[in-house]
N, C-alpha and C. Protein backbone atom coordinates (compact mmCIF):
# COMPACT_ATOMS: atom_id res chain seq x y z
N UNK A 1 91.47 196.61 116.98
CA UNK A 1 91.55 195.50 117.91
C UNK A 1 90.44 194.52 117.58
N UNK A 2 90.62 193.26 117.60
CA UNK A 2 89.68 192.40 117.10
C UNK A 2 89.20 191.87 118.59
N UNK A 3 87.46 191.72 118.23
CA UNK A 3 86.86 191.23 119.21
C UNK A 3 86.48 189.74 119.03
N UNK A 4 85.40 189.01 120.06
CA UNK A 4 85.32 187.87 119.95
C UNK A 4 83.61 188.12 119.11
N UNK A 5 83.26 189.15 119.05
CA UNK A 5 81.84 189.39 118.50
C UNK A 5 82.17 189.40 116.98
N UNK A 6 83.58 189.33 116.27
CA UNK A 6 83.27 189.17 115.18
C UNK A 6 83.02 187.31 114.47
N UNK A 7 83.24 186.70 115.46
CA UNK A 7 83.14 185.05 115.04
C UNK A 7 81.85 184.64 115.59
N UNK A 8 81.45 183.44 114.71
CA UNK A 8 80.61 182.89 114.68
C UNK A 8 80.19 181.64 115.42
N UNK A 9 79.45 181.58 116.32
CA UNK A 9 79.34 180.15 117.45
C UNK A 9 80.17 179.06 116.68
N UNK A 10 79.79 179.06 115.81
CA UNK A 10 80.72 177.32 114.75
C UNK A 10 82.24 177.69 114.99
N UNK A 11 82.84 179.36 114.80
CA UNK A 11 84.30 179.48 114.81
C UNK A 11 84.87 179.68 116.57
N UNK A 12 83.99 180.08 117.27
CA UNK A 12 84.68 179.97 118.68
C UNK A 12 84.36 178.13 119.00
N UNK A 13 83.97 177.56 118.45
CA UNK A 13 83.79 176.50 118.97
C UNK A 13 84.87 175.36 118.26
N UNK A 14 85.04 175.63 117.19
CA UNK A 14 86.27 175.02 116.24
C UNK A 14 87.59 175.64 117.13
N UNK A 15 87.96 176.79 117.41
CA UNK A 15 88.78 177.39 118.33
C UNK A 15 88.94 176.73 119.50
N UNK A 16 88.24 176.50 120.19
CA UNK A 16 87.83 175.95 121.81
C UNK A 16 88.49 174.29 121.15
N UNK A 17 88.00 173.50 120.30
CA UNK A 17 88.18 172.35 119.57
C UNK A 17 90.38 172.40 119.65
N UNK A 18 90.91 173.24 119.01
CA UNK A 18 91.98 173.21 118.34
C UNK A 18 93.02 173.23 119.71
N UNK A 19 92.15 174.38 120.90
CA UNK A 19 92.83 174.64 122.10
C UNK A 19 92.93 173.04 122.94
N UNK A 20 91.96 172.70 123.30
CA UNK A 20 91.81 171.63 123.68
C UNK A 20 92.48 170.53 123.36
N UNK A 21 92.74 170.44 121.43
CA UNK A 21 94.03 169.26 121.33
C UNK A 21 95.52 169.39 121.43
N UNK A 22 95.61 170.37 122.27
CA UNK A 22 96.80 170.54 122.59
C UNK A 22 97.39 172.01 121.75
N UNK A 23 96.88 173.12 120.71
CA UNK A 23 97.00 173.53 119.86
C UNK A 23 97.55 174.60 120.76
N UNK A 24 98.63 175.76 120.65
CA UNK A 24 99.12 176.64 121.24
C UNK A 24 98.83 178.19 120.86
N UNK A 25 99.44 179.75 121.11
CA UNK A 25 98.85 180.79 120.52
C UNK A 25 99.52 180.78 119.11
N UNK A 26 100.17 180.57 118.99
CA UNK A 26 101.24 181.03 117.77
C UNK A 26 100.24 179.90 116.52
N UNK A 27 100.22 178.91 116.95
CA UNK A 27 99.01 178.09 115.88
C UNK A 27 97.84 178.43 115.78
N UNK A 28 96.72 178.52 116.94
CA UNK A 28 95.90 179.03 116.57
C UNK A 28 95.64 180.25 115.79
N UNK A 29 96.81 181.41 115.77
CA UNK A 29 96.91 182.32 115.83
C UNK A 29 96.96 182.51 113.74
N UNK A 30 97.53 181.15 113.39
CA UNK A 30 98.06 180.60 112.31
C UNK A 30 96.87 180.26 111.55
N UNK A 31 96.07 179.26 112.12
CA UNK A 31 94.78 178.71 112.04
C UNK A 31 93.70 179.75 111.75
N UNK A 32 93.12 180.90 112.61
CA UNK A 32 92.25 181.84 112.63
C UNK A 32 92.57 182.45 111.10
N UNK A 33 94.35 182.31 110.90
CA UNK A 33 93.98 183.39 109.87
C UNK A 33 93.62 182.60 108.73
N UNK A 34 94.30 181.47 108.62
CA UNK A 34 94.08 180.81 107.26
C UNK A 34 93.00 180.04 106.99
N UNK A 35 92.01 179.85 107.73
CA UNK A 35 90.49 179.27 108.12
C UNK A 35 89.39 179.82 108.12
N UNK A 36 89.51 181.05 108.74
CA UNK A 36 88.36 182.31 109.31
C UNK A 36 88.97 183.13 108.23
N UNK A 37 89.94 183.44 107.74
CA UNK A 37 90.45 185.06 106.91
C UNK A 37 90.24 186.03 107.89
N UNK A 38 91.04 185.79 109.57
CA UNK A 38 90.87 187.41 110.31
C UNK A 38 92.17 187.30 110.72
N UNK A 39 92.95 188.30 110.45
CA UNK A 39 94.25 188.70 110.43
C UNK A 39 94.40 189.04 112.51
N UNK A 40 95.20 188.26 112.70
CA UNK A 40 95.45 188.74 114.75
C UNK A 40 96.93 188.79 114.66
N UNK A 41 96.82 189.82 115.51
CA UNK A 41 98.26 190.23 116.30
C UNK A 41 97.83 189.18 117.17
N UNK A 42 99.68 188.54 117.72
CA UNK A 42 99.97 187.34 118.71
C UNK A 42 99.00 187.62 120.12
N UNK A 43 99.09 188.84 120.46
CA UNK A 43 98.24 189.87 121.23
C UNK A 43 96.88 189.92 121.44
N UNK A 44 96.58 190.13 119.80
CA UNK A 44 94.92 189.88 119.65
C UNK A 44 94.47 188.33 119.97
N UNK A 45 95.22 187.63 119.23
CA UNK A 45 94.97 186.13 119.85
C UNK A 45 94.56 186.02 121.40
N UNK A 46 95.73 186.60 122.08
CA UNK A 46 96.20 185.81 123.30
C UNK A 46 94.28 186.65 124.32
N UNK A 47 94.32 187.99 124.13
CA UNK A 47 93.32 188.22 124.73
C UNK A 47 91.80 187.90 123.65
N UNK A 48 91.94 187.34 122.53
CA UNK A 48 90.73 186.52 122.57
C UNK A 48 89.87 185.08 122.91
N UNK A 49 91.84 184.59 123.37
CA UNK A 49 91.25 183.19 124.22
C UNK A 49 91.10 183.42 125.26
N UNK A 50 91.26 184.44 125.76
CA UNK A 50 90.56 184.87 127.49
C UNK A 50 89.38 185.22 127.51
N UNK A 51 89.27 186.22 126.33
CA UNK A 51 87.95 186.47 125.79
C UNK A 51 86.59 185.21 126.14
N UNK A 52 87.00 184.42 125.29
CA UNK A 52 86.58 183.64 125.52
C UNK A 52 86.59 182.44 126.53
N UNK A 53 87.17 182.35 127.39
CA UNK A 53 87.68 181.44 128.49
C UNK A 53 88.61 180.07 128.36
N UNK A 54 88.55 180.09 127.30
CA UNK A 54 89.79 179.06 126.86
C UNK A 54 90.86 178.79 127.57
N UNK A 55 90.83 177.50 128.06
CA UNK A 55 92.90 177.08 129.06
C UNK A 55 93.00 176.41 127.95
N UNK A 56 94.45 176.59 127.71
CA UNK A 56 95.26 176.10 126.67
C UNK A 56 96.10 174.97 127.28
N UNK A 57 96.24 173.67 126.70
CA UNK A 57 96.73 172.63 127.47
C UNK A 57 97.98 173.21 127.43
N UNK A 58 98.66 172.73 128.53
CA UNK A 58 100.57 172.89 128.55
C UNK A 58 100.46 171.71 129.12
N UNK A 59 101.63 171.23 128.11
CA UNK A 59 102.15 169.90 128.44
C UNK A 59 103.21 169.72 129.50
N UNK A 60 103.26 169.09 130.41
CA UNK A 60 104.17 169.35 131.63
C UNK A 60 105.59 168.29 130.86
N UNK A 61 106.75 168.50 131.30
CA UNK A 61 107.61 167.98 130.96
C UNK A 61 107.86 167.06 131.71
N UNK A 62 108.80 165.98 131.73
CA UNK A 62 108.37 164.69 132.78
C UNK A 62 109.54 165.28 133.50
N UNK A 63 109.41 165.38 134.77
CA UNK A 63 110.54 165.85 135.67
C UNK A 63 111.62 164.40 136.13
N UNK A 64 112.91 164.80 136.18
CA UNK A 64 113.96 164.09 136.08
C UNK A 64 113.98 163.43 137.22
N UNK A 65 113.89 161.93 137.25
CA UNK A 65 113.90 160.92 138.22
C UNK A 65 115.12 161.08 139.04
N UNK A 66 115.20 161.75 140.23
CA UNK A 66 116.72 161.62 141.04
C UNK A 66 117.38 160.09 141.08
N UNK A 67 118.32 160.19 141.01
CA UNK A 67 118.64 158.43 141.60
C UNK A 67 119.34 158.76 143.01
N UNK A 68 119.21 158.07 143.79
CA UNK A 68 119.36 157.77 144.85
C UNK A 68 120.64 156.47 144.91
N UNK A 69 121.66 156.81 145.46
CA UNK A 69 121.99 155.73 145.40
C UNK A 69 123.21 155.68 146.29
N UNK A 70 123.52 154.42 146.85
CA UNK A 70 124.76 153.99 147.77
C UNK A 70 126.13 153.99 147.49
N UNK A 71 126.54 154.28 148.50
CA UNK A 71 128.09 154.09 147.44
C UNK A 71 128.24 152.80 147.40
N UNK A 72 128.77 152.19 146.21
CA UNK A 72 129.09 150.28 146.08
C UNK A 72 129.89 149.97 147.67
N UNK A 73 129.64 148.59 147.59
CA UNK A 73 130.40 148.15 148.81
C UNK A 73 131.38 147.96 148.08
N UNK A 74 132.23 148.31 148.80
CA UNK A 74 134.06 147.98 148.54
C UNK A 74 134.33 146.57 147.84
N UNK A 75 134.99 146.78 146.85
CA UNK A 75 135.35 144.76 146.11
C UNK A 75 136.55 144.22 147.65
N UNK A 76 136.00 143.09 147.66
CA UNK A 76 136.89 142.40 148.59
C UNK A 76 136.96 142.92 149.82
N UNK A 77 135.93 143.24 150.58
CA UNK A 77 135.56 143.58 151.74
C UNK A 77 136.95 145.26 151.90
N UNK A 78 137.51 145.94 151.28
CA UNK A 78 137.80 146.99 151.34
C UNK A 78 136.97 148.23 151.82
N UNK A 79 137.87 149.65 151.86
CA UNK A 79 137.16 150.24 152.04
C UNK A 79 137.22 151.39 150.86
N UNK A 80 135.82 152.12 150.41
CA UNK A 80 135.86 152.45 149.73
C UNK A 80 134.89 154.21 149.71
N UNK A 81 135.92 155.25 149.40
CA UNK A 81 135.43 156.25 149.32
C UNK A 81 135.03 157.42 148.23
N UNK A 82 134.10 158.62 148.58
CA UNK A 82 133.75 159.01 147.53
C UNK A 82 133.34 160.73 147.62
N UNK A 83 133.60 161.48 146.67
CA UNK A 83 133.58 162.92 147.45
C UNK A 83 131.83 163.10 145.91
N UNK A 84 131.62 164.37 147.01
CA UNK A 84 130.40 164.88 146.73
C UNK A 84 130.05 166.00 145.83
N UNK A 85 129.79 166.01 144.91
CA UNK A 85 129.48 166.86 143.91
C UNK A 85 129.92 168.35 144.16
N UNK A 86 128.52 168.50 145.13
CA UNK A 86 128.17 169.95 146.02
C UNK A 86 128.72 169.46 147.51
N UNK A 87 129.70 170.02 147.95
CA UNK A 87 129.64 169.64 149.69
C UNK A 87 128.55 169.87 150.55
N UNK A 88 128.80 169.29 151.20
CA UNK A 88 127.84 169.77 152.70
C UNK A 88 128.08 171.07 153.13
N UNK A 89 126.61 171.67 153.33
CA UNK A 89 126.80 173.09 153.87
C UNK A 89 127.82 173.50 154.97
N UNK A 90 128.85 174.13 154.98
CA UNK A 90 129.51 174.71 155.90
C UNK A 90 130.90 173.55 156.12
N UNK A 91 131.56 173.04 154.25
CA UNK A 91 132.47 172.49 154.34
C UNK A 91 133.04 172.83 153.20
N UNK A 92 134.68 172.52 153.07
CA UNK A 92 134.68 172.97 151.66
C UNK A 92 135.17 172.08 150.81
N UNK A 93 134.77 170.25 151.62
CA UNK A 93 134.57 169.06 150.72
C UNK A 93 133.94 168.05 151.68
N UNK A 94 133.26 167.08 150.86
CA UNK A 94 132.39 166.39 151.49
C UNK A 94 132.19 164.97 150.84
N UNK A 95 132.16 164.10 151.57
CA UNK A 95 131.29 162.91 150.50
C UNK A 95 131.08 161.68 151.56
N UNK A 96 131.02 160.09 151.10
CA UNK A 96 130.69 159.13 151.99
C UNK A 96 131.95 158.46 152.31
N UNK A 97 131.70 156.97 152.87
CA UNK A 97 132.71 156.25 153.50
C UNK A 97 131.88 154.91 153.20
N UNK A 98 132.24 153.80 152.46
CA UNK A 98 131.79 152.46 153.39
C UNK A 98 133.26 151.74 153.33
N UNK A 99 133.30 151.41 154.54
CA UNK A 99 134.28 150.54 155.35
C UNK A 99 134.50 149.06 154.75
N UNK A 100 135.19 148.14 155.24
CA UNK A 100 135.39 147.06 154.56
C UNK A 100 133.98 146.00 155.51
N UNK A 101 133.54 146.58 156.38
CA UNK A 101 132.78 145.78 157.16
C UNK A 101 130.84 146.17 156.73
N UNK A 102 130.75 146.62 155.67
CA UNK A 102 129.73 147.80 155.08
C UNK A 102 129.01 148.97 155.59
N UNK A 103 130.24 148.96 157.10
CA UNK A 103 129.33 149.99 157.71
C UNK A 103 129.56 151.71 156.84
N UNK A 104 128.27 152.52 156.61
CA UNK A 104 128.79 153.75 155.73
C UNK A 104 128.71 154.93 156.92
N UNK A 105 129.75 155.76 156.14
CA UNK A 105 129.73 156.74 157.07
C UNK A 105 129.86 158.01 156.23
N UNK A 106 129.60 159.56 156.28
CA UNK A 106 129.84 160.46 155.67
C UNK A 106 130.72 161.54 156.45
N UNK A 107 131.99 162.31 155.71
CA UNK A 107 133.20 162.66 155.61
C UNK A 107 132.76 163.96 155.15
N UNK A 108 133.78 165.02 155.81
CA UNK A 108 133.81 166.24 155.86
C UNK A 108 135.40 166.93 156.17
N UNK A 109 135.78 168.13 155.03
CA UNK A 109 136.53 168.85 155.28
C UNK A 109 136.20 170.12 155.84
N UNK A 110 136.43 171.00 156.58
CA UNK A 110 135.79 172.17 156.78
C UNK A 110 136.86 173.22 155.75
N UNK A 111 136.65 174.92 156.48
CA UNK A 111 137.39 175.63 155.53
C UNK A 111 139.21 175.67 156.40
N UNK A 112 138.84 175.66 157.15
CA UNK A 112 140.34 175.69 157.74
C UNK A 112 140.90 174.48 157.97
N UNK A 113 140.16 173.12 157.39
CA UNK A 113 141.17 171.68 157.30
C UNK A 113 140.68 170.61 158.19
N UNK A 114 139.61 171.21 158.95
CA UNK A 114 139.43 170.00 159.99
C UNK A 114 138.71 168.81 159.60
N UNK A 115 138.74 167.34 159.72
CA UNK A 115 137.97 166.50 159.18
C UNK A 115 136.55 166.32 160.08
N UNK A 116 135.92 165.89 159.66
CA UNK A 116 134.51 165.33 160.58
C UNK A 116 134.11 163.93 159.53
N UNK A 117 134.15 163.31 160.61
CA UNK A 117 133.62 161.27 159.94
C UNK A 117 132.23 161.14 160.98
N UNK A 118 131.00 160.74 160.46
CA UNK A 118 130.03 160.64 161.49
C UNK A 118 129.81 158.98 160.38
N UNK A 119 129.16 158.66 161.33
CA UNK A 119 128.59 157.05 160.71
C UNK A 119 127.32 157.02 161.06
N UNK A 120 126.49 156.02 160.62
CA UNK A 120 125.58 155.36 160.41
C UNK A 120 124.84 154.91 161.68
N UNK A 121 125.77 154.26 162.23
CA UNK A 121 125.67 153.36 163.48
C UNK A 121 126.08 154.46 164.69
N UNK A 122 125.45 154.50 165.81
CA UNK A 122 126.01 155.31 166.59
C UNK A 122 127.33 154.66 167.38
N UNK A 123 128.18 155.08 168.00
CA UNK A 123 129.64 154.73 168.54
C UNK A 123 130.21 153.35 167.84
N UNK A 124 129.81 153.70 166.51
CA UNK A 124 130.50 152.55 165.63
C UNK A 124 131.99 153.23 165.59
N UNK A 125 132.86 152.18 165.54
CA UNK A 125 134.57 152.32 165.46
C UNK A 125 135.38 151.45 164.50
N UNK A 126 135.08 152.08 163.40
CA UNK A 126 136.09 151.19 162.17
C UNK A 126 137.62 150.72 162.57
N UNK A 127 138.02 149.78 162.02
CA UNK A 127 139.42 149.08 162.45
C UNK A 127 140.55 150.39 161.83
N UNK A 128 141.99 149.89 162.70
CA UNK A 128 142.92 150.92 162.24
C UNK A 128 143.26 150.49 160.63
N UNK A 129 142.80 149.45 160.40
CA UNK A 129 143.10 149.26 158.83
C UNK A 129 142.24 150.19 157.88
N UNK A 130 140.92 150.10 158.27
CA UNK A 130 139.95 150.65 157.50
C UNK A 130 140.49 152.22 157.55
N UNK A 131 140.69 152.74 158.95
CA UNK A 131 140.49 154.22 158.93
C UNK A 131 142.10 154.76 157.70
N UNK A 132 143.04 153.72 158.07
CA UNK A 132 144.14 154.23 157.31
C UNK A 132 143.70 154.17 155.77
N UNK A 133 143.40 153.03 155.26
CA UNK A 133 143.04 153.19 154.02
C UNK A 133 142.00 154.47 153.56
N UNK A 134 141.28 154.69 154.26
CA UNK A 134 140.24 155.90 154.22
C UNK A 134 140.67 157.12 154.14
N UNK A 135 142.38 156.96 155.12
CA UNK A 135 142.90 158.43 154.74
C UNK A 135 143.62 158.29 153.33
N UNK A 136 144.31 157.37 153.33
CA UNK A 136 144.62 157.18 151.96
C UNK A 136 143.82 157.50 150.57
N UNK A 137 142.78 156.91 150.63
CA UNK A 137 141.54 156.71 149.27
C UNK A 137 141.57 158.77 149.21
N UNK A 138 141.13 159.10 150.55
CA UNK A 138 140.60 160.75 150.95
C UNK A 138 141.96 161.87 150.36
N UNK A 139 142.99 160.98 150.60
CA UNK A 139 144.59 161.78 150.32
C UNK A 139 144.31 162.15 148.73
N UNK A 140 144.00 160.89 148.22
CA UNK A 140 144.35 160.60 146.50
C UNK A 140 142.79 161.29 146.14
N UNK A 141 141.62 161.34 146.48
CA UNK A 141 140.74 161.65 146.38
C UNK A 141 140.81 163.50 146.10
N UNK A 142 141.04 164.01 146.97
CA UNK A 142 141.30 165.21 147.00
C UNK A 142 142.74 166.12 146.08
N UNK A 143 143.40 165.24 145.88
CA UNK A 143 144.64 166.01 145.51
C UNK A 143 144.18 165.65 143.59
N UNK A 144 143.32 164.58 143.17
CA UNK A 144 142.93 164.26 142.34
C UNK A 144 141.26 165.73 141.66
N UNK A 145 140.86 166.05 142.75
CA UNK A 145 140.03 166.73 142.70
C UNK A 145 140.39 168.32 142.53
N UNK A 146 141.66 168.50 142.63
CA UNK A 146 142.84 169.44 142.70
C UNK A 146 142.56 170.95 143.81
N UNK A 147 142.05 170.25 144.90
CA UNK A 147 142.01 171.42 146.12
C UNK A 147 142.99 171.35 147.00
C-alpha cells in the first residue's frame, strides 16, 4: 500500500497543483506514475488524496433551464386547447384552456370520465361558443392522443 510519506513536499504540492486545475483520480493517478515513477492502484490514489486533504474540483453541470410557458392565445380570438405531458395528480388526462376572450383555464379527465374546468378568474363563465369549441378541440385532442 503506498503512503503519502513516500513523496516529497515539491510532489504533494505539484499534486495539490494538478487537483486544483480541475485534474481528476484516474489523471492524477496517470500523472503520479509517469512524473514521480510510483505505480498506484485507482485505490491507492483515491486514499492518498485524502491522505492528504485534497477536494478535487467537480464541475457542476449547468442544470436545465425549465421554460415556463402559456399556452398561445388562440389566432383570431378562438379558443384554444392543450393536454399535458404528465396529468394532474388523480386524473387520467389533463392540460389548459385559453378561451377566445384570453381568459385560461385548466381541464381535467378523471379515471371514470368525469371532466373538471377550473379557471383563472373566479366565477368566470366562458360563452356557449367557446365552451363548445373546447369540447370539440378536447374530443380531437384526446382521440388523437389515442385514450
Amino acid at each position: 500500500m503506498f503512503s503519502s510519506k513516500q513523496l516529497t513536499a515539491d510532489q504533494i504540492t505539484t499534486i495539490k497543483t494538478w487537483a486544483a486545475a480541475g485534474a481528476q483520480l484516474p489523471e492524477i493517478q496517470q500523472r503520479i506514475s509517469a512524473e514521480m515513477n510510483h505505480s498506484l492502484t485507482y485505490m491507492d490514489t483515491r486514499f492518498l488524496i485524502l491522505d492528504l486533504g485534497i477536494e478535487l474540483v467537480v464541475e457542476k453541470e449547468p442544470e436545465p433551464i425549465a421554460e415556463v410557458t402559456e399556452p398561445p392565445l388562440p389566432p383570431e380570438g378562438g379558443t384554444h386547447v392543450t393536454m399535458d405531458a404528465l396529468p394532474v395528480p388523480g386524473s387520467l388526462v389533463s392540460g389548459k384552456v385559453t378561451f377566445s376572450d384570453g381568459e385560461l383555464g385548466v381541464w381535467s379527465l378523471d379515471q371514470t370520465g368525469r371532466p373538471s374546468l377550473n379557471f383563472t378568474t373566479s366565477g368566470y363563465q366562458p360563452s356557449r361558443e367557446d365552451i363548445m369549441e373546447f369540447q370539440q378541440q378536447l374530443r380531437a385532442l384526446i382521440e388523437k392522443s389515442g385514450l
